[in-house]
N, C-alpha and C. Protein backbone atom coordinates (compact mmCIF):
# COMPACT_ATOMS: atom_id res chain seq x y z
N UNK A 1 167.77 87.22 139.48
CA UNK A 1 167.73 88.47 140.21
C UNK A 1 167.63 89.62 139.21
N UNK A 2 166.62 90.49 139.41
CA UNK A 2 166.49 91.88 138.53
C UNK A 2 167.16 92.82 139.08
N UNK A 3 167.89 93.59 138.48
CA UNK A 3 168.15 94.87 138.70
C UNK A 3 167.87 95.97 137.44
N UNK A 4 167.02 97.27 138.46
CA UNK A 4 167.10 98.17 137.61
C UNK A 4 168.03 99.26 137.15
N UNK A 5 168.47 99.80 136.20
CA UNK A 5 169.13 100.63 135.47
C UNK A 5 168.64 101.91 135.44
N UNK A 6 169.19 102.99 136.09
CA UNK A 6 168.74 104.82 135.68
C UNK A 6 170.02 105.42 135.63
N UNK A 7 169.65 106.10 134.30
CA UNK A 7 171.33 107.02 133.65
C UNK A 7 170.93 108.34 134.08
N UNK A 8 171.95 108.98 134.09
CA UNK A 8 171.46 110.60 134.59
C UNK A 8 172.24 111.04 133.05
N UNK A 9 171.44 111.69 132.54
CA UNK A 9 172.25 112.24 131.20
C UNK A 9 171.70 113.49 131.27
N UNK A 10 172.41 115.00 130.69
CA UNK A 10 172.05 115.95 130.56
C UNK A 10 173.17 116.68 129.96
N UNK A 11 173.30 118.00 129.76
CA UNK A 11 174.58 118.82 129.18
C UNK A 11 175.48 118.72 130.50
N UNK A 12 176.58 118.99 129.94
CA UNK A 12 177.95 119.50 131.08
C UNK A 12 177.24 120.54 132.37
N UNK A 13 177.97 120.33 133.29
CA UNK A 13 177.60 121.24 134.25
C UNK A 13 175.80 121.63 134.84
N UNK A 14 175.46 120.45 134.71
CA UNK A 14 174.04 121.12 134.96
C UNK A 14 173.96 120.19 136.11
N UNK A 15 174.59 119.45 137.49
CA UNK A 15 174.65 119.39 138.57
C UNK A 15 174.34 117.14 138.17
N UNK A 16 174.71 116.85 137.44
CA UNK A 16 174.41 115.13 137.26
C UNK A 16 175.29 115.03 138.74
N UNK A 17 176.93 115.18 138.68
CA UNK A 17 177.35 114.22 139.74
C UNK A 17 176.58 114.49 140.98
N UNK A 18 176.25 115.79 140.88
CA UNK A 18 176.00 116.16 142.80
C UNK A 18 174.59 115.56 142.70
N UNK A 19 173.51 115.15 141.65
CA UNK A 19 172.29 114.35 142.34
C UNK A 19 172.67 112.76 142.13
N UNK A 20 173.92 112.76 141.32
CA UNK A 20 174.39 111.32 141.68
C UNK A 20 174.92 110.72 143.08
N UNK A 21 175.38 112.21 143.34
CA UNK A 21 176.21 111.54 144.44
C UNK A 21 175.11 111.93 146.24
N UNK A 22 174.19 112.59 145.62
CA UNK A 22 173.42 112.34 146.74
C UNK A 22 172.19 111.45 146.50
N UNK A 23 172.08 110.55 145.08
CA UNK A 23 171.21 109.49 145.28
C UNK A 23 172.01 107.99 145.81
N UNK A 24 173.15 108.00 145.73
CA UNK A 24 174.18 106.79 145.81
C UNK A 24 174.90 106.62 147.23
N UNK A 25 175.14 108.17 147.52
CA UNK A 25 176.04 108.05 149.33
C UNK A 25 177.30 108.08 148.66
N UNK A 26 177.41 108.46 147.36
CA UNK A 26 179.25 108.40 146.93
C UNK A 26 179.64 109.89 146.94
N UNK A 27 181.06 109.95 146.73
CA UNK A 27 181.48 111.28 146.69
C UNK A 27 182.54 111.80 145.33
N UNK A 28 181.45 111.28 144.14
CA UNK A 28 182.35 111.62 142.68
C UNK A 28 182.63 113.07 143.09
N UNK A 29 184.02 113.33 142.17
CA UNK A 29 184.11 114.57 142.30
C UNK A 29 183.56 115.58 141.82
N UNK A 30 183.25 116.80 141.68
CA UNK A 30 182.38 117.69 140.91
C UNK A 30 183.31 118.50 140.60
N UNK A 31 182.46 119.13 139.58
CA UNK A 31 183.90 120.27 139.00
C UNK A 31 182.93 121.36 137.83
N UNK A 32 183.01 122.64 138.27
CA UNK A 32 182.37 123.00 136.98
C UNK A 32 183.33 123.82 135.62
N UNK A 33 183.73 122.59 134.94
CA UNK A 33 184.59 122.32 133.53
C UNK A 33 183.63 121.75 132.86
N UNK A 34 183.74 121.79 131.39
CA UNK A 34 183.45 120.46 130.76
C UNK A 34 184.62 119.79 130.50
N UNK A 35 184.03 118.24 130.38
CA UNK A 35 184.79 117.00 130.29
C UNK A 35 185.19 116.50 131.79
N UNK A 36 184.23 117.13 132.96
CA UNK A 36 184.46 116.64 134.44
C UNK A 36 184.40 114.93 133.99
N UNK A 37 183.35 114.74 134.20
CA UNK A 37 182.72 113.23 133.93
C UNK A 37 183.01 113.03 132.65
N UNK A 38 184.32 112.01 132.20
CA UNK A 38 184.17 111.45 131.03
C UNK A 38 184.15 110.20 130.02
N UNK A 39 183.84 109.77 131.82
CA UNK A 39 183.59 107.99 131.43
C UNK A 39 182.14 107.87 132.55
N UNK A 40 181.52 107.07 132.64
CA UNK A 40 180.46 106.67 133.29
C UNK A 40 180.56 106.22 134.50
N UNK A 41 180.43 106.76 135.41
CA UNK A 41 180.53 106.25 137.02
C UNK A 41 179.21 105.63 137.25
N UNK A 42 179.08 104.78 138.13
CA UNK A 42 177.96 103.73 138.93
C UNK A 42 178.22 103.58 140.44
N UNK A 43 176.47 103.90 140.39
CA UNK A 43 176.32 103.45 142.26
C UNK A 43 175.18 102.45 142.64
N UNK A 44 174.84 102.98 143.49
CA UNK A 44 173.65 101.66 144.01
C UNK A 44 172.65 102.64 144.52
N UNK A 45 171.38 102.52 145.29
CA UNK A 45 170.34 102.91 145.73
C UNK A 45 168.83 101.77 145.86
N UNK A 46 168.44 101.73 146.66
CA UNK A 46 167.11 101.37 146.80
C UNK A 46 166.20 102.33 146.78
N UNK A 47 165.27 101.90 146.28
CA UNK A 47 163.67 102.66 145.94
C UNK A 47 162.81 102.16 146.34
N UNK A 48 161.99 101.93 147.37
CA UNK A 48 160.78 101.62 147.30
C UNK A 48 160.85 100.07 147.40
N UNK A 49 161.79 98.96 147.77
CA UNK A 49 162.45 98.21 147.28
C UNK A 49 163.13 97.84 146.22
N UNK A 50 162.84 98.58 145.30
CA UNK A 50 163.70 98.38 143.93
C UNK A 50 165.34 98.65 144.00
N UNK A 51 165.93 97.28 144.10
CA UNK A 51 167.94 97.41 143.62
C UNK A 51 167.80 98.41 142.23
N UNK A 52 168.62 99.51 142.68
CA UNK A 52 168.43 100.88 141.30
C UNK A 52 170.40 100.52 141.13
N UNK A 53 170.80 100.78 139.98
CA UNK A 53 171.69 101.25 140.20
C UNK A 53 171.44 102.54 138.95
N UNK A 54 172.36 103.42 138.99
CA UNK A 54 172.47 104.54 138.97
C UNK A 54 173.87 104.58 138.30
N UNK A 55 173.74 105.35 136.46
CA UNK A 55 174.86 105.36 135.91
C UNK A 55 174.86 107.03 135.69
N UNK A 56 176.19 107.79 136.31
CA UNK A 56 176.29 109.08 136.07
C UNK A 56 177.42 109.25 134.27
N UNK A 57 176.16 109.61 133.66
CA UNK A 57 177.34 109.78 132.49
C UNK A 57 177.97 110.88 132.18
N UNK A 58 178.33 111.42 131.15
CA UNK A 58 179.38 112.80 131.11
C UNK A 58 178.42 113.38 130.47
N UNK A 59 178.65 114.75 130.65
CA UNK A 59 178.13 116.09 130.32
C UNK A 59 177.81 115.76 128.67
N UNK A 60 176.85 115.50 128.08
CA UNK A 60 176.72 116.08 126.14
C UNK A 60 175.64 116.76 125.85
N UNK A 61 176.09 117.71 124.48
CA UNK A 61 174.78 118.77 124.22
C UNK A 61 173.90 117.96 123.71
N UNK A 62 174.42 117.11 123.35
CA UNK A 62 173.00 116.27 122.10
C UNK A 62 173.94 114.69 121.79
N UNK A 63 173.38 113.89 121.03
CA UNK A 63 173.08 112.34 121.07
C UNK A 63 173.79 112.27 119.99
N UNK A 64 174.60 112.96 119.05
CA UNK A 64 174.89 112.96 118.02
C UNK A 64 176.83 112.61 117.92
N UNK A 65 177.23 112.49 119.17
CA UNK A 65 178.22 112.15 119.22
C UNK A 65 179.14 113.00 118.18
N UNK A 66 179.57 113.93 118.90
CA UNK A 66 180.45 114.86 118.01
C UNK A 66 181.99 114.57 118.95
N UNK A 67 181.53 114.04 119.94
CA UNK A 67 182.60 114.47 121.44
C UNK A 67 183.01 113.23 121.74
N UNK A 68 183.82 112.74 122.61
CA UNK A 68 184.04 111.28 123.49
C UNK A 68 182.54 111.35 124.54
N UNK A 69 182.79 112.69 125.01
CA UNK A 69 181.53 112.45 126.20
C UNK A 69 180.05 112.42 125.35
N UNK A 70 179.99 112.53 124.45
CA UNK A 70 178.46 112.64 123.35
C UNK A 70 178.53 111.52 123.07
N UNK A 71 179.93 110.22 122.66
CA UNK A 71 179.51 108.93 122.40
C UNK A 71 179.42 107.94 123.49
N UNK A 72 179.86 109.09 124.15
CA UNK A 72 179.55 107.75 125.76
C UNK A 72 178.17 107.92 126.08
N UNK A 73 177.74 108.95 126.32
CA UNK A 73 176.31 109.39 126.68
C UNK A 73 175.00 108.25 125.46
N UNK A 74 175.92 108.87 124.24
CA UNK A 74 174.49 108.20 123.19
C UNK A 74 174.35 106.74 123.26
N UNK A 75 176.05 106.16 123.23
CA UNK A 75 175.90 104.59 123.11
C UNK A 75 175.48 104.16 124.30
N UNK A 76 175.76 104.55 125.53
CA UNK A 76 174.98 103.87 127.07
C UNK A 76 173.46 104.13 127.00
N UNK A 77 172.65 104.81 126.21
CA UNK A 77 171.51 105.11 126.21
C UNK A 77 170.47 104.20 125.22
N UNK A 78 171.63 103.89 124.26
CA UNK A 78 170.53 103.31 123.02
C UNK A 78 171.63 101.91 123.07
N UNK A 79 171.98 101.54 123.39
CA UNK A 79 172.53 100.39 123.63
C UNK A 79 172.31 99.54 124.92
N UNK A 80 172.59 100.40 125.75
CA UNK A 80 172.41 99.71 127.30
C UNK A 80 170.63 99.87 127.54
N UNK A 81 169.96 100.48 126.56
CA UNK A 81 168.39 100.51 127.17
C UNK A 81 168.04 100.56 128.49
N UNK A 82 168.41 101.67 129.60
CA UNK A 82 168.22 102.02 130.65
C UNK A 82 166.76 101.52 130.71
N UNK A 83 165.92 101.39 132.14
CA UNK A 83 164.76 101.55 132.43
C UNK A 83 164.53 102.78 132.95
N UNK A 84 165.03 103.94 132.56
CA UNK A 84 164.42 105.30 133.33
C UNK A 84 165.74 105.93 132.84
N UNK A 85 166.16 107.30 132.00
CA UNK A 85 166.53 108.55 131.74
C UNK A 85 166.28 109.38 132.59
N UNK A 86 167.15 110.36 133.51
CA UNK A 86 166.70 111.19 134.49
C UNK A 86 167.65 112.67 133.59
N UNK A 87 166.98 112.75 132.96
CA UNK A 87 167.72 113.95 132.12
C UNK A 87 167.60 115.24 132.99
N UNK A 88 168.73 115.57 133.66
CA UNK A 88 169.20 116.91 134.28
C UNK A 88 169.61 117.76 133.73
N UNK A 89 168.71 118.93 133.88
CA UNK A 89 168.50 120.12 133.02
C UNK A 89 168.98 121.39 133.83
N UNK A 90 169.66 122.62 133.22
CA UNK A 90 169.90 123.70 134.19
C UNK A 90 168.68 124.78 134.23
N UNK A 91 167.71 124.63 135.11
CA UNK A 91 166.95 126.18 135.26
C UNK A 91 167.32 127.56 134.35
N UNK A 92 167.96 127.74 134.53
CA UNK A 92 168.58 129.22 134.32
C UNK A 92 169.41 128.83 132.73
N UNK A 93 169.12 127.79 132.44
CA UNK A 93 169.67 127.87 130.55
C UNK A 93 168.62 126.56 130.06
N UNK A 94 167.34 126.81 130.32
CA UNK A 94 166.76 125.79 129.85
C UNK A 94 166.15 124.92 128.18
N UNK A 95 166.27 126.67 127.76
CA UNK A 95 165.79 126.36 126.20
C UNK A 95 167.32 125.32 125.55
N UNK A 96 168.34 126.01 126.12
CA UNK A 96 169.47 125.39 125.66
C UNK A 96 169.55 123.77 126.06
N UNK A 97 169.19 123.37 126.93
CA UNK A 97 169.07 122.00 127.35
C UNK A 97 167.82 120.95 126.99
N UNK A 98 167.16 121.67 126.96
CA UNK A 98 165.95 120.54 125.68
C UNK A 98 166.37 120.37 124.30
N UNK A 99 167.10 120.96 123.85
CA UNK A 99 167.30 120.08 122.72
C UNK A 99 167.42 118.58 122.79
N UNK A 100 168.49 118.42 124.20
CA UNK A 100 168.80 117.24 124.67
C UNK A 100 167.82 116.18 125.20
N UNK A 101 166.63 116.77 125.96
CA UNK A 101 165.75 116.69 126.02
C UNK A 101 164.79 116.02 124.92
N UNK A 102 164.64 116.63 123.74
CA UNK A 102 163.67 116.38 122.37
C UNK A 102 164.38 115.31 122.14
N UNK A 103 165.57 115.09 121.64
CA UNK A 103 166.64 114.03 120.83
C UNK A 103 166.40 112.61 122.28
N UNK A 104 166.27 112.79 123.79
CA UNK A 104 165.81 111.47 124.69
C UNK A 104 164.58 110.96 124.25
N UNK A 105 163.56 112.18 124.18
CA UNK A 105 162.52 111.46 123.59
C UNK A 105 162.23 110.44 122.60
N UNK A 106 163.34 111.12 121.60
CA UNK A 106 163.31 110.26 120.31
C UNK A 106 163.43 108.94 120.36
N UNK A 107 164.44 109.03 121.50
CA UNK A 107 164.80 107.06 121.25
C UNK A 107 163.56 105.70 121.79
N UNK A 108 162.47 107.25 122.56
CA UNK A 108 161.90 106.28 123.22
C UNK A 108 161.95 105.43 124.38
N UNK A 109 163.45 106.00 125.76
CA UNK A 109 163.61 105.59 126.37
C UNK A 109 162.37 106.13 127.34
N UNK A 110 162.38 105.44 128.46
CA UNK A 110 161.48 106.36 129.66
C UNK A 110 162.38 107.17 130.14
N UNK A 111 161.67 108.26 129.93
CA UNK A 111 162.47 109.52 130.48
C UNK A 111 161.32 110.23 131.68
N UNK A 112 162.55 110.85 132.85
CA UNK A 112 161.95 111.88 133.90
C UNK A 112 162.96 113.00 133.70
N UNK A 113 162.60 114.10 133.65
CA UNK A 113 163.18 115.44 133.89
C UNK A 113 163.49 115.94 134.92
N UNK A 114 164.59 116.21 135.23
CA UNK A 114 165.11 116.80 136.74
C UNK A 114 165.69 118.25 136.54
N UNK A 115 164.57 119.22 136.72
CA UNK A 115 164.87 120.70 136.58
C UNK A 115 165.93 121.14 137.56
N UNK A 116 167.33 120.80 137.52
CA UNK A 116 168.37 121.22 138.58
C UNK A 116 168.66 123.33 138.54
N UNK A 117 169.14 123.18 139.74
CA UNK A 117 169.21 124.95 140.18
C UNK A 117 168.55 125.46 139.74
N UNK A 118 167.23 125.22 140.46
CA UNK A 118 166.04 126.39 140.27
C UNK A 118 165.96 127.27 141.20
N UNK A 119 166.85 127.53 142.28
CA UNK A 119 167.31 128.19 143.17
C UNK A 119 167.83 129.16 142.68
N UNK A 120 168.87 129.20 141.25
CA UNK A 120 169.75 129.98 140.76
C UNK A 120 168.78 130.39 139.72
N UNK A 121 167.82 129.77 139.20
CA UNK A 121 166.49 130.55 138.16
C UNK A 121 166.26 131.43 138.95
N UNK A 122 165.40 131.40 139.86
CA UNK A 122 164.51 132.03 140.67
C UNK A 122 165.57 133.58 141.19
N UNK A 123 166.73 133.30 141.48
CA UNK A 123 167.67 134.62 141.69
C UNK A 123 167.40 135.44 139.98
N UNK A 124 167.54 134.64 139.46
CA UNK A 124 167.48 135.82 138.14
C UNK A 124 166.58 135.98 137.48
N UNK A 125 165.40 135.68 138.74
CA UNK A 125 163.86 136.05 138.31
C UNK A 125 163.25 135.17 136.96
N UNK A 126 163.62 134.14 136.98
CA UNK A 126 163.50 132.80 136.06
C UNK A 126 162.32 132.04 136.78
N UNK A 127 161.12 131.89 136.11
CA UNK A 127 160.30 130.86 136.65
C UNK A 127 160.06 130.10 136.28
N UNK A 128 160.26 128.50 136.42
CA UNK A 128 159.94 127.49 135.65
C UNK A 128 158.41 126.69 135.81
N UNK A 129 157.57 126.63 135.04
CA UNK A 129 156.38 125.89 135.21
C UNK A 129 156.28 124.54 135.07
N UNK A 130 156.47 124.06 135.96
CA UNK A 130 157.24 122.20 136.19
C UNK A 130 156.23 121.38 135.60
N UNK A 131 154.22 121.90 135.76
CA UNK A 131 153.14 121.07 135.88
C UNK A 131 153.16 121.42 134.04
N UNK A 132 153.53 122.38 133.52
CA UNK A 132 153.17 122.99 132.37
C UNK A 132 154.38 122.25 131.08
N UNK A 133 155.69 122.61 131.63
CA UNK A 133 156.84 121.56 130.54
C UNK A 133 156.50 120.06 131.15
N UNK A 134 155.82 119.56 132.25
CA UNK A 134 155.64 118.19 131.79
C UNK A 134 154.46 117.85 131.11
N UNK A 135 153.65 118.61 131.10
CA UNK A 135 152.31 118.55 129.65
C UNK A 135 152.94 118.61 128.55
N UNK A 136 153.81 119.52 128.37
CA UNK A 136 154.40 119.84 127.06
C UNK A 136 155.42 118.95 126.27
N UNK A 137 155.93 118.20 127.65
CA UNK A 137 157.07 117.12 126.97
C UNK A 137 156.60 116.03 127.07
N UNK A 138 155.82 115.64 128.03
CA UNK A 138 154.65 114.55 128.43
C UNK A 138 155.20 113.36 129.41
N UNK A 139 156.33 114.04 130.12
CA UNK A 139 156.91 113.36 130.98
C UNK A 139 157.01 113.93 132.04
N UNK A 140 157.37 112.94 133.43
CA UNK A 140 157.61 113.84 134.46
C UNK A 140 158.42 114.62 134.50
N UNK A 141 158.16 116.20 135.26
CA UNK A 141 159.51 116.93 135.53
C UNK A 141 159.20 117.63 137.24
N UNK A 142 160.33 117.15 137.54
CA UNK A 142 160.49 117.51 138.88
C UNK A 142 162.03 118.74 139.04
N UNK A 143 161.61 119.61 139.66
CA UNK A 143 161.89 120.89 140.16
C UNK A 143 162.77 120.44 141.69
N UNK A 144 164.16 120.94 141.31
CA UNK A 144 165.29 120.77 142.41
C UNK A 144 166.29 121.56 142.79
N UNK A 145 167.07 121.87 143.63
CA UNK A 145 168.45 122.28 143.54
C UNK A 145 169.11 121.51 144.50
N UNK A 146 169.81 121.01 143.70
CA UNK A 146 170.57 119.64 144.42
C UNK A 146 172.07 119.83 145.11
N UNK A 147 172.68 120.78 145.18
CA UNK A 147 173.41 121.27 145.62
C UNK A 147 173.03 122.34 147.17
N UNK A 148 171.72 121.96 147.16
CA UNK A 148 171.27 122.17 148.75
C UNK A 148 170.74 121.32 149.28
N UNK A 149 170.53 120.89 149.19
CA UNK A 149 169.79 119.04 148.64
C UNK A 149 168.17 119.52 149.13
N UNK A 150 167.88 120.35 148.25
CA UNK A 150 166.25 120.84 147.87
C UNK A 150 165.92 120.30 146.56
N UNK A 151 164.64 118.98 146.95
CA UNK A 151 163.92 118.29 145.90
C UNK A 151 164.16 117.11 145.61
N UNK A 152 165.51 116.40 146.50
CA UNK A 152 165.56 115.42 146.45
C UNK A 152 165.11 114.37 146.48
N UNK A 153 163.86 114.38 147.81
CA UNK A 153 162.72 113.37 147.83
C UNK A 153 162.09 113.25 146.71
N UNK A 154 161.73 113.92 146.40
CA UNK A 154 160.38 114.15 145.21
C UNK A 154 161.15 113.87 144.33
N UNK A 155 162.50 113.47 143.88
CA UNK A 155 163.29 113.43 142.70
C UNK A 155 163.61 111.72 142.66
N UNK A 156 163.69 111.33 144.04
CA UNK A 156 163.53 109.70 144.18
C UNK A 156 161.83 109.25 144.79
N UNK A 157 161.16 109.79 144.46
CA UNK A 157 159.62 109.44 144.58
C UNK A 157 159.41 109.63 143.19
N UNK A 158 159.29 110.45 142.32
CA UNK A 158 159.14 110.27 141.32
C UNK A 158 160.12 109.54 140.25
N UNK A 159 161.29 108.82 140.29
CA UNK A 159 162.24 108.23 140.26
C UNK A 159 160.95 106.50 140.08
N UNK A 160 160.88 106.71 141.30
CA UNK A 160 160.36 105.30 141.91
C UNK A 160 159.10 105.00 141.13
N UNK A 161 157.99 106.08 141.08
CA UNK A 161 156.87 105.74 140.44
C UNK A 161 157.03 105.94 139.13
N UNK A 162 157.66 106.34 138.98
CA UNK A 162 158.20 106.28 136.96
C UNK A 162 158.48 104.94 136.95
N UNK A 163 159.20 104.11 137.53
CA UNK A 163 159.98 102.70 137.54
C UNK A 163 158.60 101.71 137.83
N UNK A 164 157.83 102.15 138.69
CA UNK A 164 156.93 101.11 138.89
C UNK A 164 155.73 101.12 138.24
N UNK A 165 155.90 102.36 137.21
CA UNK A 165 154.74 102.46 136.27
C UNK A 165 154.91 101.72 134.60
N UNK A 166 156.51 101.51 134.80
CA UNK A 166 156.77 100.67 133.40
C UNK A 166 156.05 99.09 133.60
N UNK A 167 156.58 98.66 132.35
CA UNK A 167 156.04 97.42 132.75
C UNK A 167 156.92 96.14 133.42
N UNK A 168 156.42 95.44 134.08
CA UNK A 168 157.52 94.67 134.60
C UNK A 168 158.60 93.60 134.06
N UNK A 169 158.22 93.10 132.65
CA UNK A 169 158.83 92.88 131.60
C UNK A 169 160.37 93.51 131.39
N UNK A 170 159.92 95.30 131.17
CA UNK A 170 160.93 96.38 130.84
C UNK A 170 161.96 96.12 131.91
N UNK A 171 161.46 95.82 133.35
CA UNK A 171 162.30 96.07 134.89
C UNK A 171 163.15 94.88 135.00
N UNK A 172 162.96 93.95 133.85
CA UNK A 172 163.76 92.17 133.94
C UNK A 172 164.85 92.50 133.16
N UNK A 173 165.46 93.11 133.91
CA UNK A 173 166.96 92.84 133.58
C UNK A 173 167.98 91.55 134.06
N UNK A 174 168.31 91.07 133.64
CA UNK A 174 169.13 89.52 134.19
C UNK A 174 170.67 89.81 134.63
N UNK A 175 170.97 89.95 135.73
CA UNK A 175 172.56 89.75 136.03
C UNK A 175 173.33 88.47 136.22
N UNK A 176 173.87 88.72 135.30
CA UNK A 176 174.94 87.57 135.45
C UNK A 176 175.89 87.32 136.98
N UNK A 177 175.33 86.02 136.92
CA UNK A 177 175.87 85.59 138.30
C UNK A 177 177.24 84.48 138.18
């Protein structure tokens, strides 16, 4: 039996539990602190038929493990070899969140970009060009605010065709039975 693997990694506070917890049907708590999330929560979801599960990790600026939540984030990423990175980014502080961004690339995981509160860009006259940073990063990025639950589809449609565009090799994960 395969199951696939997608981590939501991004900085503190840029909305991971709330698109965790509306891709899963769970109700992690949210909190805007850092160190909310500081161990890795898991849920479930289907895609398209694909068994997803879905690891929400803790808030880190970068991969470099300075923090508990930076070595939980780096080692579940380059250790656990997810099939899909959904790196959640805040609209309204975005230069600050690609760093995190550049350093996913690096490892070479498959990564999708999830531009969270672009609702709260757009109030402070922030426009993000979704078709333009995914030329630029060369990955998908999909445009959301998940705390209205605006973009959600398109965040598990593109979720899905990211997953079914790897190879099926990558998607053979083996669970121990």
């Amino acid at each position: 039996m395969a199951a696939v693997l997608v981590a939501l990694a991004g900085n503190p506070n840029v909305g991971k539990s709330t698109i965790f917890n509306a891709l899963t049907g769970l109700n992690q708590h949210t909190g805007n602190w850092p160190g909310k999330t500081v161990e890795r929560k898991e849920g479930r979801l289907s895609l398209k038929g694909m068994a997803v599960t879905v690891v929400d990790l803790p808030g880190a600026y970068s991969l470099a493990a300075r923090s508990l939540e930076e070595q939980i984030a780096r080692d579940f990423i380059v250790r656990e070899r997810p099939d899909l990175v959904v790196n959640v980014v805040d609209a309204a502080n975005l230069e600050r969140n690609l760093y995190m961004t550049a350093q996913l690339l690096e490892t070479g995981v498959p990564l999708l970009v999830a531009v969270n509160m672009i609702d709260i860009a757009k109030s402070r006259g922030i426009t993000i060009h979704t078709a333009a940073l995914a030329a630029g990063l060369g990955v998908p990025v999909v445009a959301l605010a998940a705390g209205r639950g605006e973009g959600l589809p398109a965040l598990k449609a593109a979720m899905a065709e990211r997953l079914a565009a790897l190879p099926k090799h990558e998607l053979a994960r083996e669970v121990a039975v």
